[in-house]
C-alpha atoms as a PDB file:
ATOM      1  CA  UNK A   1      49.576 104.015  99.513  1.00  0.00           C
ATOM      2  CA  UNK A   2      47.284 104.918  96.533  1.00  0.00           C
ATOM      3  CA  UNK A   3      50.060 104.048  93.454  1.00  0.00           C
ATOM      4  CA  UNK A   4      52.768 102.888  95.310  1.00  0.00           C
ATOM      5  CA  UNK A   5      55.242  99.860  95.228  1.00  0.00           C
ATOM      6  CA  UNK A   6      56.151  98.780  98.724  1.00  0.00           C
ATOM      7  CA  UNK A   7      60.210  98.010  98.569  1.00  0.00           C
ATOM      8  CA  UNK A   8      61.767  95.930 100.574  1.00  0.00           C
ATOM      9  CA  UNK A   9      64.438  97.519 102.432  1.00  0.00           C
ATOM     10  CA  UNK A  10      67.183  96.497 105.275  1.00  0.00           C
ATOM     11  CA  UNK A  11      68.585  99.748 107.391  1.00  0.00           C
ATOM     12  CA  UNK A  12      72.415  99.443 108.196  1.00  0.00           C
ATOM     13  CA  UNK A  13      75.173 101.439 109.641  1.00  0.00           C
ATOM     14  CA  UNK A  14      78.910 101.403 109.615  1.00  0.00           C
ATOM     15  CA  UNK A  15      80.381 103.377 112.255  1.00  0.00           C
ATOM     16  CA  UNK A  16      77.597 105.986 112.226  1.00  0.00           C
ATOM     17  CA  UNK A  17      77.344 105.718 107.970  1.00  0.00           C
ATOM     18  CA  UNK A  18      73.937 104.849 107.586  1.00  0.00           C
ATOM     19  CA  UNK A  19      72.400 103.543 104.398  1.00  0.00           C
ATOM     20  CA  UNK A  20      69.256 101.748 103.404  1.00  0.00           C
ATOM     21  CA  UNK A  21      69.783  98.558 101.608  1.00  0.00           C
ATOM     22  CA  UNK A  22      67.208  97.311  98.718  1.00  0.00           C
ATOM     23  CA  UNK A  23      67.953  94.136  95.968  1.00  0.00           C
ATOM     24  CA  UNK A  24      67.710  95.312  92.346  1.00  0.00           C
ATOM     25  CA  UNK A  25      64.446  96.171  90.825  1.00  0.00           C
ATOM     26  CA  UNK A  26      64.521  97.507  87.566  1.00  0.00           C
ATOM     27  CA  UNK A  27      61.347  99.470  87.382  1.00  0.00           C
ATOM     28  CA  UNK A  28      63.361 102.201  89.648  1.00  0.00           C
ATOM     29  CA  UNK A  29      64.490 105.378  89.176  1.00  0.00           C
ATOM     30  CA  UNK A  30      67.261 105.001  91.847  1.00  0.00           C
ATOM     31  CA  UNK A  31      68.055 108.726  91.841  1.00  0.00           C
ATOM     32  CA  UNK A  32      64.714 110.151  92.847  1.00  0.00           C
ATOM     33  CA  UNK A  33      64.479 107.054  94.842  1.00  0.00           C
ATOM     34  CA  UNK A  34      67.194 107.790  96.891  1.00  0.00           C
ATOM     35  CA  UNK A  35      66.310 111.526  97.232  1.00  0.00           C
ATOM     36  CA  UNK A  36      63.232 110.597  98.770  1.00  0.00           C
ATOM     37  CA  UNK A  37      64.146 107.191 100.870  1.00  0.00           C
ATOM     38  CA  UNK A  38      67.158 109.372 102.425  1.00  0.00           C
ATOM     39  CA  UNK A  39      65.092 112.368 103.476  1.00  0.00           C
ATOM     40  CA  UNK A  40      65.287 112.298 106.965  1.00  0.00           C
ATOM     41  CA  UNK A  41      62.125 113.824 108.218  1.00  0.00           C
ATOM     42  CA  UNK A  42      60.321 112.473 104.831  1.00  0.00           C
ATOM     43  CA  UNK A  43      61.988 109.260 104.366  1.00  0.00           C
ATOM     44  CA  UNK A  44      63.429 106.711 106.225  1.00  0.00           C
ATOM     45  CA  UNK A  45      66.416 108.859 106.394  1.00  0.00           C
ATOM     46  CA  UNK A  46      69.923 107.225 105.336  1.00  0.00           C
ATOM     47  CA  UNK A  47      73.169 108.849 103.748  1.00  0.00           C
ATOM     48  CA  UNK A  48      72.696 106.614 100.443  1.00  0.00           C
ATOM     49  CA  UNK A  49      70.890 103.873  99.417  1.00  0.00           C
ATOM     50  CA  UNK A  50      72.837 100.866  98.138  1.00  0.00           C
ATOM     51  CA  UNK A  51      71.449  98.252  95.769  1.00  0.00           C
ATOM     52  CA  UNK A  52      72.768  94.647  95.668  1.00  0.00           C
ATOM     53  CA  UNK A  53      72.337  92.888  92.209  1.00  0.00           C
ATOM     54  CA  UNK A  54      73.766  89.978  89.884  1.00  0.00           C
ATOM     55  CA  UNK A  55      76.842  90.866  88.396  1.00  0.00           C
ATOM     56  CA  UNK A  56      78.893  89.080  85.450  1.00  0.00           C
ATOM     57  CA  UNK A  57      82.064  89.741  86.617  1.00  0.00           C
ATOM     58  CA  UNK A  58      82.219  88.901  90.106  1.00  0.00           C
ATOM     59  CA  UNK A  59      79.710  87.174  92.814  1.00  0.00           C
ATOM     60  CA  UNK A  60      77.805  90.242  93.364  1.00  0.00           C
ATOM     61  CA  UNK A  61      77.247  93.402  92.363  1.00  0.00           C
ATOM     62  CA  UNK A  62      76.882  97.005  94.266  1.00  0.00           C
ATOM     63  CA  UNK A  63      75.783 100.261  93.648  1.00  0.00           C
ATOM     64  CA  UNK A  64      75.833 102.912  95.786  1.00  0.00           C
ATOM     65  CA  UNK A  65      73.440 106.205  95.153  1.00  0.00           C
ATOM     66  CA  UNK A  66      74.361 109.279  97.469  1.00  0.00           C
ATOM     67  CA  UNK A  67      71.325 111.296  98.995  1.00  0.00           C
ATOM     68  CA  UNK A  68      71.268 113.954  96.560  1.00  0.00           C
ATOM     69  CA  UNK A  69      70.612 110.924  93.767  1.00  0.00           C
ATOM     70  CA  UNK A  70      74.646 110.778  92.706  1.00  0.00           C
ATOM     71  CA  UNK A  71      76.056 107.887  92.113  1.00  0.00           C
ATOM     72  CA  UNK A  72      79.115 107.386  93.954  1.00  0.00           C
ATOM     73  CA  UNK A  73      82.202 104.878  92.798  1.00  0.00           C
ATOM     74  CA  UNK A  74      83.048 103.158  96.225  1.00  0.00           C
ATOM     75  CA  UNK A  75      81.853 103.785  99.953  1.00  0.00           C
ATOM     76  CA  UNK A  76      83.874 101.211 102.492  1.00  0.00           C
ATOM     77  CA  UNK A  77      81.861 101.623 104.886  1.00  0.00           C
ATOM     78  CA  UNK A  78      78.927 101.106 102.868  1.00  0.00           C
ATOM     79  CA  UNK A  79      80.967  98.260 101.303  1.00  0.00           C
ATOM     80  CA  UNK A  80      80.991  96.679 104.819  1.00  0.00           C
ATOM     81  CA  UNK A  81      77.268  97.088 105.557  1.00  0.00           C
ATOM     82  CA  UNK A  82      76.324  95.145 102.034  1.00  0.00           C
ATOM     83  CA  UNK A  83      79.023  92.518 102.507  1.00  0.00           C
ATOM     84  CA  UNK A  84      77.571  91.650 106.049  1.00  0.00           C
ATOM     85  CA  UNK A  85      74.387  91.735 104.205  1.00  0.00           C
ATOM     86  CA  UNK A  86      75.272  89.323 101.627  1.00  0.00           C
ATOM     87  CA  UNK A  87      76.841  86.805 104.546  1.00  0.00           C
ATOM     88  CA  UNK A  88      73.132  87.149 106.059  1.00  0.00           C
ATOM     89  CA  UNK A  89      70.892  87.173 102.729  1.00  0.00           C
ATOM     90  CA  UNK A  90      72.644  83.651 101.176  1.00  0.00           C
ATOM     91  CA  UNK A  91      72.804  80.563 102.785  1.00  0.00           C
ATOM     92  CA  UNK A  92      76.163  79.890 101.746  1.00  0.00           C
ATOM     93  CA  UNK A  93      78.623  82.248 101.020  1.00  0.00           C
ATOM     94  CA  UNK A  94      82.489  82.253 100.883  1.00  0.00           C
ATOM     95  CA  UNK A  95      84.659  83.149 103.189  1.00  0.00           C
ATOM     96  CA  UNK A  96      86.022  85.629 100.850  1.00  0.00           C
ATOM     97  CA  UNK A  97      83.964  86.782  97.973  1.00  0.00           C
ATOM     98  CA  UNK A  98      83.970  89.666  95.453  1.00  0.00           C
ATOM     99  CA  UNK A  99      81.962  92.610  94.852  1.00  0.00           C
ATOM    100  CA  UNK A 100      81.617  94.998  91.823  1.00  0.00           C
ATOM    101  CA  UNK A 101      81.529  98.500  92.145  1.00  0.00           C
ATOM    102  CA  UNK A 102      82.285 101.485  89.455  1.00  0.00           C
ATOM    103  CA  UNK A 103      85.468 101.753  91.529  1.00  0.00           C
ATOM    104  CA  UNK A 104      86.538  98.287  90.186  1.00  0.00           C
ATOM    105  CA  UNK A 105      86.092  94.644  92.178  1.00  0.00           C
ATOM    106  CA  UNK A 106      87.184  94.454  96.042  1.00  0.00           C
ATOM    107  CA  UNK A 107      87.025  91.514  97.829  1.00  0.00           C
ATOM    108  CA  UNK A 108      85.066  91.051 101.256  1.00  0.00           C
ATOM    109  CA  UNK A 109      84.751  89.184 104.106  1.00  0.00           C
ATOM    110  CA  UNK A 110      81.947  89.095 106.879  1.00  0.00           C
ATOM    111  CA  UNK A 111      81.558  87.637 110.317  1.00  0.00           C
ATOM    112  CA  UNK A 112      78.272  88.092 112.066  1.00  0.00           C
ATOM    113  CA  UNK A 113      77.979  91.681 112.334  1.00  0.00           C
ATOM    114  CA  UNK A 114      82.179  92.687 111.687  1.00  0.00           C
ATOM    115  CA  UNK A 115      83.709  93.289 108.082  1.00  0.00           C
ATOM    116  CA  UNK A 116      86.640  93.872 105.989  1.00  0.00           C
ATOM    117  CA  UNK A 117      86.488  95.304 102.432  1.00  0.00           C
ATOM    118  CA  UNK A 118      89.689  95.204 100.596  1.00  0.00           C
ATOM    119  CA  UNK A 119      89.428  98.530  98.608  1.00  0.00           C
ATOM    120  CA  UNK A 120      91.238  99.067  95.146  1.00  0.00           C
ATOM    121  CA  UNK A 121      94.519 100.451  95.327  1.00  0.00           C
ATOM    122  CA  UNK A 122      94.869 104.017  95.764  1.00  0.00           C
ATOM    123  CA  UNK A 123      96.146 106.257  93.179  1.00  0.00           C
ATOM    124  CA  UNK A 124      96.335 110.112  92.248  1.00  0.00           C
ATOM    125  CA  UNK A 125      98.444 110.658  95.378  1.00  0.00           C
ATOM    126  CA  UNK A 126      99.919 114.308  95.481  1.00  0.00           C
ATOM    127  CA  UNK A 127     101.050 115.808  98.476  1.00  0.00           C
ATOM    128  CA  UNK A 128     101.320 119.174  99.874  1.00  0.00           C
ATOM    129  CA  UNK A 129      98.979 121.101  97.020  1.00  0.00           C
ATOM    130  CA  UNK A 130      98.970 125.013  98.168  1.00  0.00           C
ATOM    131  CA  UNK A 131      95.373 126.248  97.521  1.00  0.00           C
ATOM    132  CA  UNK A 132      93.758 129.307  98.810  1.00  0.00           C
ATOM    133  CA  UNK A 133      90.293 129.238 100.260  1.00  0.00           C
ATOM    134  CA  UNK A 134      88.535 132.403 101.532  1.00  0.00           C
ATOM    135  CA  UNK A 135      91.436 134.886 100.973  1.00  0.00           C
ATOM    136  CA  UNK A 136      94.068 132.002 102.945  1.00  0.00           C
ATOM    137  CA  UNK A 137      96.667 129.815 101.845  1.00  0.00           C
ATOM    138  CA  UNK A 138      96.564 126.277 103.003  1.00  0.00           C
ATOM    139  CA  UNK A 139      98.446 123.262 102.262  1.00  0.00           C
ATOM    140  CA  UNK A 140      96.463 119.820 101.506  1.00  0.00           C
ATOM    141  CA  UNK A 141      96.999 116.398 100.099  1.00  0.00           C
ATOM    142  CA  UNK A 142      95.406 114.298  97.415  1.00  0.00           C
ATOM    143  CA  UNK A 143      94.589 110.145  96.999  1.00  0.00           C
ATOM    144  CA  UNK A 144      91.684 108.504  95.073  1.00  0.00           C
ATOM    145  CA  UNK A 145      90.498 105.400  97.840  1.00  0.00           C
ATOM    146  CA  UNK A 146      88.241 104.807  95.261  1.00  0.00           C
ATOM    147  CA  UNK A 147      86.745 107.967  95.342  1.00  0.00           C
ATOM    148  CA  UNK A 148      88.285 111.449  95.801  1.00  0.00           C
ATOM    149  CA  UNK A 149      89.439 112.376  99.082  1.00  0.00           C
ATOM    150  CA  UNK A 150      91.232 115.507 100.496  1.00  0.00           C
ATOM    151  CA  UNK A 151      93.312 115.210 103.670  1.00  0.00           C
ATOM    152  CA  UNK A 152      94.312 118.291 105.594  1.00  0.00           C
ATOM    153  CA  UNK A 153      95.957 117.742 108.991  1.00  0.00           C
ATOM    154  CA  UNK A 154      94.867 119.916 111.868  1.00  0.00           C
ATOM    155  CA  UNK A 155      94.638 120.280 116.165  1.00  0.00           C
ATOM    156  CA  UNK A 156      91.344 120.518 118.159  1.00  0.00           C
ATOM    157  CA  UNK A 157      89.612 118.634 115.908  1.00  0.00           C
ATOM    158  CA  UNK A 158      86.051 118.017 117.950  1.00  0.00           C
ATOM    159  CA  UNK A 159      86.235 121.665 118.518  1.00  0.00           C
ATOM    160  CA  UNK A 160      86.034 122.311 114.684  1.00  0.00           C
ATOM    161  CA  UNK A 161      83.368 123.941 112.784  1.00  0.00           C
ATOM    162  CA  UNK A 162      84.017 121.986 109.158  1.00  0.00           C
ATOM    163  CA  UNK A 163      80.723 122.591 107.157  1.00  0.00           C
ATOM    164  CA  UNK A 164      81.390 125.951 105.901  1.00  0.00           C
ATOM    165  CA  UNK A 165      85.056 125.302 105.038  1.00  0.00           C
ATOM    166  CA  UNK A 166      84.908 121.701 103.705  1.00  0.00           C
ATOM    167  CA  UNK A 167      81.840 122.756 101.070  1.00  0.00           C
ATOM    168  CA  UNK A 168      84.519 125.457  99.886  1.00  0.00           C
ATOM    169  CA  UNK A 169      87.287 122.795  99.754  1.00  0.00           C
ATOM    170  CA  UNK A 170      84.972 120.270  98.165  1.00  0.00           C
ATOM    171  CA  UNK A 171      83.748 122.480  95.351  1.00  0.00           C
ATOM    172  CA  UNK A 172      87.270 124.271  94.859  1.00  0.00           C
ATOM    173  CA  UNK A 173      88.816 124.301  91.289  1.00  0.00           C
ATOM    174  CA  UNK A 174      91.808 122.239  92.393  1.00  0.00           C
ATOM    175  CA  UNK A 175      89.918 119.199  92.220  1.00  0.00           C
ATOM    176  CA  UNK A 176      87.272 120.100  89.102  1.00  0.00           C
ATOM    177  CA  UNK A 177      85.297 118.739  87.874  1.00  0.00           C
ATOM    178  CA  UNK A 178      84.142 116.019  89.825  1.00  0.00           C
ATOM    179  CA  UNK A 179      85.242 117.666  92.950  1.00  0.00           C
ATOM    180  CA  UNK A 180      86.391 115.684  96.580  1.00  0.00           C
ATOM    181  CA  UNK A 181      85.291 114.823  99.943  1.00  0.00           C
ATOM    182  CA  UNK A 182      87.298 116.479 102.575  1.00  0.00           C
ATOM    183  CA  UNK A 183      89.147 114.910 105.656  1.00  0.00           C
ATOM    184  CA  UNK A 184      90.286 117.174 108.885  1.00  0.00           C
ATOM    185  CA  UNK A 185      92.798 114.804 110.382  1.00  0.00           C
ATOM    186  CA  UNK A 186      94.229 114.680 114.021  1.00  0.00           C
ATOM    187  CA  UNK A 187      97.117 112.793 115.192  1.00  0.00           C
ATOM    188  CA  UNK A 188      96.330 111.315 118.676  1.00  0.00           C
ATOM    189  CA  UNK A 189      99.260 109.127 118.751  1.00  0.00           C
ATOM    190  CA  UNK A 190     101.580 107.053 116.588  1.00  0.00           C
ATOM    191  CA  UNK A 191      99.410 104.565 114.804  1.00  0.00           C
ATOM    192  CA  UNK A 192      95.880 106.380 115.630  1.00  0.00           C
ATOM    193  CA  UNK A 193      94.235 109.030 114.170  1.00  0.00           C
ATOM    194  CA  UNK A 194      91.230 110.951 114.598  1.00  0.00           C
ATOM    195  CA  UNK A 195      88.921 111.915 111.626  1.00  0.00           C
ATOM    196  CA  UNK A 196      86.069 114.254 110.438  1.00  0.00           C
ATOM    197  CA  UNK A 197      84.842 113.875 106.793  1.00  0.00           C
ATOM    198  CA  UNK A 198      82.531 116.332 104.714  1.00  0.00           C
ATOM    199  CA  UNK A 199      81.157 114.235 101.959  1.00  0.00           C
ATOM    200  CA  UNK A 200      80.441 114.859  98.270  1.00  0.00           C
ATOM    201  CA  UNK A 201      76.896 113.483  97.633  1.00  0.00           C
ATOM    202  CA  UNK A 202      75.719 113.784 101.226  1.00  0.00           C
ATOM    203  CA  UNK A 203      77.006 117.680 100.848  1.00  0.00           C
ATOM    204  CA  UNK A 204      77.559 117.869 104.707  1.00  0.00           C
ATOM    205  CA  UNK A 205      79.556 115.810 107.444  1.00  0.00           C
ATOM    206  CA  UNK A 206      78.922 112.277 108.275  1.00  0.00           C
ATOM    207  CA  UNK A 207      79.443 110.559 111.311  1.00  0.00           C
ATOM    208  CA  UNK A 208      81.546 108.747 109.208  1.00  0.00           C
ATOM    209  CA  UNK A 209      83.177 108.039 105.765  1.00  0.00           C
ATOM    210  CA  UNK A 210      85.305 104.642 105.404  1.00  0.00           C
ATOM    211  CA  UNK A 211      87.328 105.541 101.727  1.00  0.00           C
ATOM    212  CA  UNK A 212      87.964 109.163 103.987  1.00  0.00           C
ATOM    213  CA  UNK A 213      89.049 107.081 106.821  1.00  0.00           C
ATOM    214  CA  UNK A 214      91.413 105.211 104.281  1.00  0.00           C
ATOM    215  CA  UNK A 215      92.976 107.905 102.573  1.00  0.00           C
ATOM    216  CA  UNK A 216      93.450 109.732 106.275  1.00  0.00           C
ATOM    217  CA  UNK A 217      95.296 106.531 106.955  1.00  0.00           C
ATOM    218  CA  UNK A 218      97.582 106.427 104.341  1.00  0.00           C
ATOM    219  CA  UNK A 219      98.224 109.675 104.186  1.00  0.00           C
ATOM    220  CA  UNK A 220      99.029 109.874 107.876  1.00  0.00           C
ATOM    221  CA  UNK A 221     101.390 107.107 107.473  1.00  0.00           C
ATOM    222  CA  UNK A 222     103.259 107.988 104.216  1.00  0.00           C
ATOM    223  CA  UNK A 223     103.304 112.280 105.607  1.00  0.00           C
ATOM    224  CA  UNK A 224     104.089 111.036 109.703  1.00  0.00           C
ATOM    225  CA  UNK A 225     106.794 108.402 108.959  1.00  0.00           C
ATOM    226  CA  UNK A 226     110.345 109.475 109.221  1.00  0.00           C
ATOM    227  CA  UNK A 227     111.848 107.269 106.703  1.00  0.00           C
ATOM    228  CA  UNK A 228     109.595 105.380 104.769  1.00  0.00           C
ATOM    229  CA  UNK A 229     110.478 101.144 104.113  1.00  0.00           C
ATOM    230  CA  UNK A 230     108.816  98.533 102.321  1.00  0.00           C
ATOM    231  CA  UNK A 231     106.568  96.735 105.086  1.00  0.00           C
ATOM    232  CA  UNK A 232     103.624  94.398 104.635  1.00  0.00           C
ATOM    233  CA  UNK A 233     100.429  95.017 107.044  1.00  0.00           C
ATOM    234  CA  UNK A 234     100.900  98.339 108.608  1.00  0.00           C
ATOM    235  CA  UNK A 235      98.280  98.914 110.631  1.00  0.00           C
ATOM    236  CA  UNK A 236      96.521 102.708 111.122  1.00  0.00           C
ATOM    237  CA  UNK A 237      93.127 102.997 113.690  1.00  0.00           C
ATOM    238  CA  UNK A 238      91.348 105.860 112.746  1.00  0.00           C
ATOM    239  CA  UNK A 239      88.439 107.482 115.289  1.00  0.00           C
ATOM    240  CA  UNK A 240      85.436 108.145 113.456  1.00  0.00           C
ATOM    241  CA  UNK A 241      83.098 110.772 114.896  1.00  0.00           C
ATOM    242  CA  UNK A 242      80.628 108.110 115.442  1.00  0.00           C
ATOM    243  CA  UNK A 243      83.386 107.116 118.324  1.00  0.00           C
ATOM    244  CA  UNK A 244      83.246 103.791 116.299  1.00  0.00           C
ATOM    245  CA  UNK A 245      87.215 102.746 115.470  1.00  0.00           C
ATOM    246  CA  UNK A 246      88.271 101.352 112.031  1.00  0.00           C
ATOM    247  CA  UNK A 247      91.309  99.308 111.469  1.00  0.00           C
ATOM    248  CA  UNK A 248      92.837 100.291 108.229  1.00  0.00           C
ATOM    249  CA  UNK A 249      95.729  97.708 106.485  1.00  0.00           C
ATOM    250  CA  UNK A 250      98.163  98.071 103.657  1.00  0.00           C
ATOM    251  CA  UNK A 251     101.035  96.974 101.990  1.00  0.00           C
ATOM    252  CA  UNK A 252     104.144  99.679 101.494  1.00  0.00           C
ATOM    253  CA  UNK A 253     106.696  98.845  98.443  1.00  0.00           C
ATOM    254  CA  UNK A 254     109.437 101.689  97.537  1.00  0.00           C
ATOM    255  CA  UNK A 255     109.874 102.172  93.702  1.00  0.00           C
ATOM    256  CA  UNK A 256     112.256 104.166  92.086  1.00  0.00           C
ATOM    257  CA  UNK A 257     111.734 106.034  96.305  1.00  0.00           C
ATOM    258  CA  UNK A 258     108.672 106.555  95.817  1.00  0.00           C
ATOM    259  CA  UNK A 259     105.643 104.594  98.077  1.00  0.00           C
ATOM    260  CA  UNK A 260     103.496 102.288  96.261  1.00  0.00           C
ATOM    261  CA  UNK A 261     100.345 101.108  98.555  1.00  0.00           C
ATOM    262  CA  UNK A 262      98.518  97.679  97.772  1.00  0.00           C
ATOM    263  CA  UNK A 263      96.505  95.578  99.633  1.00  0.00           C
ATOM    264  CA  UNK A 264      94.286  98.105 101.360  1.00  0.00           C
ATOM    265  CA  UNK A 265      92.129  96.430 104.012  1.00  0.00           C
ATOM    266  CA  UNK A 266      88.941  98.390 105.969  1.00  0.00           C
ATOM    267  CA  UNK A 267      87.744  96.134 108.951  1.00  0.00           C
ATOM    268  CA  UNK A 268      84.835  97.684 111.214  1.00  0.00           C
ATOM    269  CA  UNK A 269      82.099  96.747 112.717  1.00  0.00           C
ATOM    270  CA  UNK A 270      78.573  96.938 110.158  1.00  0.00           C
ATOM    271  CA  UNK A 271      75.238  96.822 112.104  1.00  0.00           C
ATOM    272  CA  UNK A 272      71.473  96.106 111.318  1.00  0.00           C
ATOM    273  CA  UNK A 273      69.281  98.791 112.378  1.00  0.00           C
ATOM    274  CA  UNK A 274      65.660  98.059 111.222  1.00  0.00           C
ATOM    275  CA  UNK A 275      63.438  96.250 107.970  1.00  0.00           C
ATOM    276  CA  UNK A 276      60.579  96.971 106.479  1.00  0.00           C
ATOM    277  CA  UNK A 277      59.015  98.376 103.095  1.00  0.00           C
ATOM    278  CA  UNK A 278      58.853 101.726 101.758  1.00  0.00           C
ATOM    279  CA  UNK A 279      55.903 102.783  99.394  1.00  0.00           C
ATOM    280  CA  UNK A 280      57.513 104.127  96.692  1.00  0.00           C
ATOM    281  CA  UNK A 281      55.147 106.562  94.525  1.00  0.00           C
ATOM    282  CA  UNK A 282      54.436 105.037  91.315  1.00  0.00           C
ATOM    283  CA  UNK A 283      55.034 108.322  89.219  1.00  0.00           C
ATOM    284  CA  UNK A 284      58.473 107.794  89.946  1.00  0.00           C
ATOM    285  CA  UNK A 285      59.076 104.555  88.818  1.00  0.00           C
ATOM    286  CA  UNK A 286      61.005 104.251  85.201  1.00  0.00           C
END
């Protein structure tokens, strides 16, 4: 402990997407910090570490910093885990409030240990993109959830090896330069779906992603629907790996035939796991 600043930390999860949770402290280098806080035989092992801080815009502010010291844009399930933070942290607190993110400002709500983010509206959607990965053509679709996310629709799911393939997809030139996280989708039955997610940042599969569970949601619905009509709250449960189910939400208008989705809503349970302090070497501080 010779050097080191002891940081206060909360442990959460969301559906298996675990993160350690720290308030703001300017001293930090947040990217080696992370590196080391998510090391899980070295750390306290986490796929990011999120820090909650004062924001000008809206009634907090959130980063989130991935475990190879990226920072990501959004992370709903993360986004749940800090919102039922928040509702614990402040004596009084909203019933909605807002949070910043580089993504843009989403709106949350928390409940003892159950959440709903309402993500920014999706955008970039493309569908069926033919791309070739290790000498095979494959078709794929496209949405941002707030991050990039990949969708490709498959059967036997749990049976899947998806490392190998969804680094190739992740890093392939069809999504340069920032690159995408990469959803293997299976329909179980109308309205369900089951999901795997490689993640950029993490750079291997999580138990669970929440944008990825988002963008499998919408892109089930607007790919499995036979005729597509405005509607308001369709409703898509998506089966993380965890086993943990999230409820995703949205709003469907038709312009010009083409689908417009607003009001995207990720509800899911968000859990403590442990607090404590980490001793953070002083070398590393800014």
């Amino acid at each position: 402990m010779i050097n080191a600043v002891r940081v206060p930390f909360v442990k959460m999860q969301g559906a298996g997407n675990d993160f350690v949770i720290i308030d703001h402290d300017p001293s930090m280098d947040y990217a080696s910090l992370a590196v080391k806080v998510c090391d899980r035989h070295l750390g306290i092992g986490a796929d990011g570490v999120m820090v909650l801080s004062r924001s000008e815009s809206a009634d907090h502010k959130m980063r989130i910093i991935n475990a190879d010291g990226s920072e990501a844009e959004m992370c709903g399930n993360g986004a749940r885990c800090m919102a039922v933070y928040i509702a614990h942290k402040f004596a009084l607190v909203p019933e909605v409030f807002t949070m910043e993110t580089l993504a843009g400002k989403i709106h949350a709500s928390a409940s003892g240990e159950m959440a709903s983010v309402q993500l920014s509206a999706p955008k970039d959607y493309r569908a069926d993109i033919e791309i070739k990965v290790a000498d095979k053509k494959m078709s794929v679709h496209f949405i941002n959830t707030g991050v990039p996310h990949t969708v490709i629709f498959v059967q036997g799911i749990q049976e899947m090896e998806i490392e190998a393939l969804g680094r190739l997809i992740r890093h392939h030139q069809a999504f340069a330069p920032k690159g995408t996280n990469v959803n293997f989708v299976e329909r179980v039955k109308e309205g369900y779906l089951a999901v795997r997610t490689y993640e950029r940042g993490v750079e291997a599969e999580t138990l669970a992603c929440g944008t990825g569970s988002v963008a499998a949601a919408l892109i089930g619905y607007l790919q499995g629907t036979t005729k597509l009509l405005a509607c308001q709250g369709a409703l898509v449960r998506v089966l993380t790996k965890s086993g943990e189910m999230l409820d995703v939400s949205f709003d469907l208008d038709m312009v010009d035939a083409k689908p417009l989705v607003s009001n995207v809503w990720l509800k899911g349970n968000a859990r403590f796991i442990c607090k404590g302090e980490y001793y953070y070497p002083g070398s590393l501080a800014k």
